[in-house]
C-alpha atoms as a PDB file:
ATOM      1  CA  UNK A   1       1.792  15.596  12.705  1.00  0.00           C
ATOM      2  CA  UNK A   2       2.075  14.700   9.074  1.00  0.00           C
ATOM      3  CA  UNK A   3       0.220  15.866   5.924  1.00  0.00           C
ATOM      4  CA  UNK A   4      -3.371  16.169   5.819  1.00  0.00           C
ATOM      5  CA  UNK A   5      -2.599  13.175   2.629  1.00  0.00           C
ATOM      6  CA  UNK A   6      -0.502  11.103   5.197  1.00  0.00           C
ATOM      7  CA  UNK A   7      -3.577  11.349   7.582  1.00  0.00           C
ATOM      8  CA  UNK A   8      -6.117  10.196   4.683  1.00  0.00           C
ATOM      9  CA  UNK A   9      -4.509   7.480   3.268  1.00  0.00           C
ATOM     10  CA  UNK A  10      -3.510   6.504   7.678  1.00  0.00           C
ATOM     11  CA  UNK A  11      -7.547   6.684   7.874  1.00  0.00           C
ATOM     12  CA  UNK A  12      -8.242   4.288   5.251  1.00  0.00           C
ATOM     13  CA  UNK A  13      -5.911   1.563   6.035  1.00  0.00           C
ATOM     14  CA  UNK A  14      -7.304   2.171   9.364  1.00  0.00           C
ATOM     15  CA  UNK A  15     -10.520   0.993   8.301  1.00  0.00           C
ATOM     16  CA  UNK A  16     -12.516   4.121   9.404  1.00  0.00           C
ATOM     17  CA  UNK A  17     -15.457   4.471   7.718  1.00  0.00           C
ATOM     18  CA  UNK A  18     -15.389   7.705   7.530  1.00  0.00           C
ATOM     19  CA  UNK A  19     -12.143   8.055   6.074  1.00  0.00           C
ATOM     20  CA  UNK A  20     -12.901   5.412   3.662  1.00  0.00           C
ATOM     21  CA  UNK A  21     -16.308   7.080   2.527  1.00  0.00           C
ATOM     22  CA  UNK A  22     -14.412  10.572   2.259  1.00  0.00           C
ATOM     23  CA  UNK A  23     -12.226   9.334  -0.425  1.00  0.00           C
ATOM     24  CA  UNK A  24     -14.870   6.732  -1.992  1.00  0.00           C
ATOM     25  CA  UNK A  25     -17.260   9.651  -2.483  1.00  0.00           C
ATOM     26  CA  UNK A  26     -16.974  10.352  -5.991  1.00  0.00           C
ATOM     27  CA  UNK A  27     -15.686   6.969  -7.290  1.00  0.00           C
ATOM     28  CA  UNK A  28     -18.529   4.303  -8.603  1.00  0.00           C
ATOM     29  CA  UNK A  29     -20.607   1.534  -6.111  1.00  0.00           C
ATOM     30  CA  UNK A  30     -17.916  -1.340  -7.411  1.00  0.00           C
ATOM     31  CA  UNK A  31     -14.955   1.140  -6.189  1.00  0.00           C
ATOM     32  CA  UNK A  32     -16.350   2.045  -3.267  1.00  0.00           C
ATOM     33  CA  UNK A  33     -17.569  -1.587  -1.978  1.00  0.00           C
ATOM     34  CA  UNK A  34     -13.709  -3.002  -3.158  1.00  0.00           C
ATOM     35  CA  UNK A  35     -12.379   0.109  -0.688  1.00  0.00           C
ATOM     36  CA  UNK A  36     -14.887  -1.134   2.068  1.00  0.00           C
ATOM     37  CA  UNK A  37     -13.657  -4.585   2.508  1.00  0.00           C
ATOM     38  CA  UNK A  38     -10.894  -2.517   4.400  1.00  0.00           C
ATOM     39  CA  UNK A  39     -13.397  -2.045   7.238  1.00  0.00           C
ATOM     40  CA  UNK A  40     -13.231  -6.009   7.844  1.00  0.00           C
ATOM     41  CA  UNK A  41      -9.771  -6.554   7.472  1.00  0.00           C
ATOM     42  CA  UNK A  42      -7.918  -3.174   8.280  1.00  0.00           C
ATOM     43  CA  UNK A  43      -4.412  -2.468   9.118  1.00  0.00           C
ATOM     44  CA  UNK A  44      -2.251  -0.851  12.432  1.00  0.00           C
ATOM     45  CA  UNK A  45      -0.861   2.555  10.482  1.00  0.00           C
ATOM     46  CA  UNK A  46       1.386   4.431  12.387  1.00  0.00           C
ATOM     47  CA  UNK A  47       3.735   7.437  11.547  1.00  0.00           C
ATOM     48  CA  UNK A  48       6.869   6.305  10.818  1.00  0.00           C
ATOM     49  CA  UNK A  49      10.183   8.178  13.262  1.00  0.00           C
ATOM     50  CA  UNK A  50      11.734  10.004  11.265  1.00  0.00           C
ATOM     51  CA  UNK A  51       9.185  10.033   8.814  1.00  0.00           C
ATOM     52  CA  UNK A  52      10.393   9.828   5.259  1.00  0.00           C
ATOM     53  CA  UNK A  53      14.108   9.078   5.720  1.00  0.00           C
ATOM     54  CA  UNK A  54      16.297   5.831   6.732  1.00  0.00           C
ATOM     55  CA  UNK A  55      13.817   3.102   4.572  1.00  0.00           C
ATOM     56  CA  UNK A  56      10.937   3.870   6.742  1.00  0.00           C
ATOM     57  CA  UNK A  57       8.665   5.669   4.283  1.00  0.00           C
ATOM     58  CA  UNK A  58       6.128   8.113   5.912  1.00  0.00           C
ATOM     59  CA  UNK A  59       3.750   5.684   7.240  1.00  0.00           C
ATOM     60  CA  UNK A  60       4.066   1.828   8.249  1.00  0.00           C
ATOM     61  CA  UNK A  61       0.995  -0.507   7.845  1.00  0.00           C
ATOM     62  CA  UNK A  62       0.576  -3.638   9.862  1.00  0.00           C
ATOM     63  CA  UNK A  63      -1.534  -6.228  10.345  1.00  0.00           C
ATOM     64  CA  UNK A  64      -1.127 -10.068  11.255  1.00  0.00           C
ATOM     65  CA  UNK A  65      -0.406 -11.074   7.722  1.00  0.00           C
ATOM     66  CA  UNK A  66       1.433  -8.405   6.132  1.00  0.00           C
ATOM     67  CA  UNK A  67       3.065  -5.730   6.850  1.00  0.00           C
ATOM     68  CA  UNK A  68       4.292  -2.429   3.973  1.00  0.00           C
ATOM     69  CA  UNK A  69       6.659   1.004   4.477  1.00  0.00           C
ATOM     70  CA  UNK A  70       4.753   3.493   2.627  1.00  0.00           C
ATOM     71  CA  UNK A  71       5.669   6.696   1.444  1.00  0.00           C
ATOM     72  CA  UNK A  72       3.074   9.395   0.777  1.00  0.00           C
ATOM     73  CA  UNK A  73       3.345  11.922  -2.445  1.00  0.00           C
ATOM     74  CA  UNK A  74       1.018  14.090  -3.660  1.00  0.00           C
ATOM     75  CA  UNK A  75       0.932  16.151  -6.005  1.00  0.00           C
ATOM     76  CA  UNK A  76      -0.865  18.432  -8.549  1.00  0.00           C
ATOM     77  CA  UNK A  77       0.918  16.882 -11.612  1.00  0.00           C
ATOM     78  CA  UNK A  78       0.435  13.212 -12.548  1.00  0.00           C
ATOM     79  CA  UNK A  79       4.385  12.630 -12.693  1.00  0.00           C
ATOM     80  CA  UNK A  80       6.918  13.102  -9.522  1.00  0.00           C
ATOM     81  CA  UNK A  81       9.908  12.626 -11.000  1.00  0.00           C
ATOM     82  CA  UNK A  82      12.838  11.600  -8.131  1.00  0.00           C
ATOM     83  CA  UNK A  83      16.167  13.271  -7.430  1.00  0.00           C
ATOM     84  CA  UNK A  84      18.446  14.627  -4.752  1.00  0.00           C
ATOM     85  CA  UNK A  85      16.402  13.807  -1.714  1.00  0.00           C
ATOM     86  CA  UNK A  86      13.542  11.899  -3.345  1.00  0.00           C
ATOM     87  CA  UNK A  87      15.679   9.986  -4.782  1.00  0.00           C
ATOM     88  CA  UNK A  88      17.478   9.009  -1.761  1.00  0.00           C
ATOM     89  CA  UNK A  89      13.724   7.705  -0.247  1.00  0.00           C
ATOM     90  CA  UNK A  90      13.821   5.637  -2.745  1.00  0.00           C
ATOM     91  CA  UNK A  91      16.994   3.858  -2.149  1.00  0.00           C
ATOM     92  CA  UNK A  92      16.426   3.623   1.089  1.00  0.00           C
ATOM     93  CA  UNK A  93      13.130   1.728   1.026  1.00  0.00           C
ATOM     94  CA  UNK A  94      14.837  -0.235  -1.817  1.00  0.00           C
ATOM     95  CA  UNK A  95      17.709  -1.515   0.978  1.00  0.00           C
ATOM     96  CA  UNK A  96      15.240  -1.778   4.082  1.00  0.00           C
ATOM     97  CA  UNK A  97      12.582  -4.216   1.411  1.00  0.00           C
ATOM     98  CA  UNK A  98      15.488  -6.492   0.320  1.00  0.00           C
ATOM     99  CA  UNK A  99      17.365  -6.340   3.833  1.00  0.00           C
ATOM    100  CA  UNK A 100      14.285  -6.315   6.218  1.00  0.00           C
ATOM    101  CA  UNK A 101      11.951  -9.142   3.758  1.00  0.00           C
ATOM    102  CA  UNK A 102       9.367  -6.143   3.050  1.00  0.00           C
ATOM    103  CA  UNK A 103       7.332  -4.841   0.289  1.00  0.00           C
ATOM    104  CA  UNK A 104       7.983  -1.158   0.462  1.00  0.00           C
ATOM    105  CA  UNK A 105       4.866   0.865  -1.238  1.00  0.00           C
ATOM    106  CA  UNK A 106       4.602   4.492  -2.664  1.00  0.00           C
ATOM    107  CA  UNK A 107       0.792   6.273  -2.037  1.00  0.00           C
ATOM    108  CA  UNK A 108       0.337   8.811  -4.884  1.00  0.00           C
ATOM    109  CA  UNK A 109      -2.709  11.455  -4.147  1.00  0.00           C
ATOM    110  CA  UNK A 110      -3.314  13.625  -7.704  1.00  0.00           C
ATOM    111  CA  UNK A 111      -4.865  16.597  -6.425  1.00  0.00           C
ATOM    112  CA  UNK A 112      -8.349  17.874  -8.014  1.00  0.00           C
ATOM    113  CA  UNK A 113      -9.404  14.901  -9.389  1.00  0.00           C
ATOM    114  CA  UNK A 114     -12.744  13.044  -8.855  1.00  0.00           C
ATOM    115  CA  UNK A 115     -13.038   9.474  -7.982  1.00  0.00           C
ATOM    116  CA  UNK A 116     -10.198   7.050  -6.806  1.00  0.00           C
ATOM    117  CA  UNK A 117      -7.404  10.091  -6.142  1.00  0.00           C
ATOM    118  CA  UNK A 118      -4.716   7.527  -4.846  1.00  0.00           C
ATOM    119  CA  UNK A 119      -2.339   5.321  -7.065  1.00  0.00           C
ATOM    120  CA  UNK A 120      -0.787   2.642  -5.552  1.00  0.00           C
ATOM    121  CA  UNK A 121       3.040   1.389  -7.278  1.00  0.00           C
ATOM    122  CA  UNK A 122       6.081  -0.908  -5.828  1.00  0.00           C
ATOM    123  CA  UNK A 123       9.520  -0.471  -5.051  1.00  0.00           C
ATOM    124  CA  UNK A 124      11.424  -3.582  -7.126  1.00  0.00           C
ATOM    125  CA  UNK A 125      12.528  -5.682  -4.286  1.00  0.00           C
ATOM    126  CA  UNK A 126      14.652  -9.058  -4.088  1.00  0.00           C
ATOM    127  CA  UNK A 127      14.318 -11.621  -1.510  1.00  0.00           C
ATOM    128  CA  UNK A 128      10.382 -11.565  -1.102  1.00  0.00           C
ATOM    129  CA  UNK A 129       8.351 -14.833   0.208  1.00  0.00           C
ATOM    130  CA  UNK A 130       5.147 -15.998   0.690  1.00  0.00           C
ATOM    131  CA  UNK A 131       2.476 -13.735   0.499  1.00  0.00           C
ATOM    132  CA  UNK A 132       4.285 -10.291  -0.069  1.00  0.00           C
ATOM    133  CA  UNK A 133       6.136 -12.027  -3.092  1.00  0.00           C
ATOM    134  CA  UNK A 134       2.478 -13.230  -4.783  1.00  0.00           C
ATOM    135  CA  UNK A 135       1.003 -10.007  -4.138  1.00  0.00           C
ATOM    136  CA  UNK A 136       4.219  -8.037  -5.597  1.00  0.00           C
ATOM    137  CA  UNK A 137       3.292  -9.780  -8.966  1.00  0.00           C
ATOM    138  CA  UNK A 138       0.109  -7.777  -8.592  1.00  0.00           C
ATOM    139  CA  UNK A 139       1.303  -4.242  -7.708  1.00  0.00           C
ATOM    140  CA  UNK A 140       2.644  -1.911 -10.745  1.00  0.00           C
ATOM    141  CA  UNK A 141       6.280  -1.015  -9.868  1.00  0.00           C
ATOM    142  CA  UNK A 142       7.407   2.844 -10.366  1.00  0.00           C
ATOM    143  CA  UNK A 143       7.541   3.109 -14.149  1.00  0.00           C
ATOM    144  CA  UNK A 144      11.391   4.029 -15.131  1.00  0.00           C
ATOM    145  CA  UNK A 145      12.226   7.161 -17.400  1.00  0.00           C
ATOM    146  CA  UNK A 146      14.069   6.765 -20.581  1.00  0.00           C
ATOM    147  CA  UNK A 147      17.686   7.126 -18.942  1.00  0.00           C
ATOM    148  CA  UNK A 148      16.328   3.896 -16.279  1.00  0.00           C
ATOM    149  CA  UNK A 149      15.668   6.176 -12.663  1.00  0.00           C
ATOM    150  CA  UNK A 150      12.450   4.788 -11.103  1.00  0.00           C
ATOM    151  CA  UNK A 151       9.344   7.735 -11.173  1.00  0.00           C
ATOM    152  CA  UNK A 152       6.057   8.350  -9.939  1.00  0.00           C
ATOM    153  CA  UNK A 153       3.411   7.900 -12.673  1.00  0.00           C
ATOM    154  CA  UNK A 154      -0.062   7.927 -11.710  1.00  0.00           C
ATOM    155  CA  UNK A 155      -1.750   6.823 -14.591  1.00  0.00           C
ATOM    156  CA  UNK A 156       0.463   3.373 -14.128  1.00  0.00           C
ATOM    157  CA  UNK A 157      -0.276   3.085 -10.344  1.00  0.00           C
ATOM    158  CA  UNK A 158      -3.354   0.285  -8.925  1.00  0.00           C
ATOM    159  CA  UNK A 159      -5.843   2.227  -7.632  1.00  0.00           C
ATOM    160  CA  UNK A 160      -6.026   2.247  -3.671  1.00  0.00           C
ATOM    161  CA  UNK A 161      -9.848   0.497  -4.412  1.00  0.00           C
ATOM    162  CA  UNK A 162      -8.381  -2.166  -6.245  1.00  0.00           C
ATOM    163  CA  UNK A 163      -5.584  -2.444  -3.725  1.00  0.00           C
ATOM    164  CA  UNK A 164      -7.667  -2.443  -0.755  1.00  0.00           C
ATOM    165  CA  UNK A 165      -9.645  -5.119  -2.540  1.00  0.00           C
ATOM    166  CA  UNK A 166      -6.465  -7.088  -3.022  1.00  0.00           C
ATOM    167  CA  UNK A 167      -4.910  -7.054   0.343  1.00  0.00           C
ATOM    168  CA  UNK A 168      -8.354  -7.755   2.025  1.00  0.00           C
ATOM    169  CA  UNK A 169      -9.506 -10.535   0.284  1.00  0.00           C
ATOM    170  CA  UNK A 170      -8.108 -12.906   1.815  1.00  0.00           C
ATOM    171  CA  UNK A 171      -8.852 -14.517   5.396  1.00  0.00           C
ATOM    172  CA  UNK A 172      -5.420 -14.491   7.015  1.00  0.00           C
ATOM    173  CA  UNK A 173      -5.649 -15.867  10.572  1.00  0.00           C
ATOM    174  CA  UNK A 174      -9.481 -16.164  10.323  1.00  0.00           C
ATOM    175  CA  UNK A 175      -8.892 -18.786   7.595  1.00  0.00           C
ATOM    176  CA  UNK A 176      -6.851 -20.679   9.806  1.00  0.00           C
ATOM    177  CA  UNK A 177      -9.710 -23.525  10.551  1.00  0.00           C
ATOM    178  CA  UNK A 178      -9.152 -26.379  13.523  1.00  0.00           C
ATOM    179  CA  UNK A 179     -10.711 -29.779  12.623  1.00  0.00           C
ATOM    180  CA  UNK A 180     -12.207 -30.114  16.840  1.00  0.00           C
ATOM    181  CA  UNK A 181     -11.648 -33.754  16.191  1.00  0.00           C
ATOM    182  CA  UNK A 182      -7.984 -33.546  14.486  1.00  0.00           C
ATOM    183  CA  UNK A 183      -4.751 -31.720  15.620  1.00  0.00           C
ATOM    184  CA  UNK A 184      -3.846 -30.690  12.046  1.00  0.00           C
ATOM    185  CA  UNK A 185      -5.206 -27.002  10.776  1.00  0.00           C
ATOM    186  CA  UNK A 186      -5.861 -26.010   7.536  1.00  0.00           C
ATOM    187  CA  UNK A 187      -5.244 -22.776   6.175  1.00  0.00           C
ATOM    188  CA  UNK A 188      -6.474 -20.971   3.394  1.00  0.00           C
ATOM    189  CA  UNK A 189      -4.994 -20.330   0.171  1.00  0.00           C
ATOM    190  CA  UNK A 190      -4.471 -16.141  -0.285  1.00  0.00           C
ATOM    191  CA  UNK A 191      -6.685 -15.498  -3.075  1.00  0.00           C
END
């Protein structure tokens, strides 16, 4: 059924207040009400088959406007450095992003550390439009090592307040407003 990591960060883009106060506990009022616009605007996170293999990352999170692969790492360490198997994640995503028109995400949970735990980075992905493009411009991508193969850094990931802040902000199909009087509709700008 998953890590107990996989289930936290499922909570969260769930929207469940309690999830999102458990890992808001120790972080500051601004980083905690940026992770609670979640609760307005949350996602449909399920447990990817095959979890962690094919492009599918461990967990998938949709919602009407966007939709991200995500695999979960955690780790004691603030560096995951990727080979052999890891490394094969990676490409995978990589292929499913650019073949499938996704934005494939890695979660990074630093153990024993207070305030925002989770780092947020990119997989570098061609082909994206509309909304997942913009907001790629905005994620950090996995930083690459001297010799050029992609890593987990936390200290260069978004942190998942500042994420959740992004990807909520705008209206999506609630900013979709009908003139009664008109036939055109008018939607709002992300931002």
């Amino acid at each position: 059924m998953g890590t107990i990591y996989e289930r936290e960060l499922r909570s969260v883009l769930a929207g469940e207040l309690k999830g999102v106060r458990a890992v808001t506990r120790s972080c500051s009022e601004v980083a905690r009400a940026k992770a609670m616009s979640v609760i307005q605007r949350p996602f449909l996170v399920v447990r990817a088959a095959g979890s962690g293999s094919e492009g599918t990352g461990d967990l998938l999170a949709l919602r009407g406007d966007m939709c991200f692969p995500i695999e979960v790492k955690s780790s004691k360490s603030d560096r995951i450095y990727l080979s052999g198997r890891t490394m094969e994640q990676y490409n995978a995503l990589k292929s499913t992003g650019e073949r499938c028109g996704l934005l494939p995400l890695y979660a990074f949970r630093l153990k024993g550390v207070r305030g925002d735990s989770w780092r947020i980075m990119r997989v570098e992905v061609e082909g994206l439009s509309g909304k997942l493009r913009h907001l790629s411009r905005s994620i950090p991508p996995l930083p690459l090592t001297s010799r050029g193969s992609p890593h987990l850094d936390w200290n260069a990931g978004m942190p998942v307040h500042r994420f959740l802040s992004l990807v909520c902000k705008s209206n999506g199909a609630s900013g979709i407003v009908s003139d009664p009087g008109s036939t055109k509709t008018k939607e709002s700008a992300f931002g």
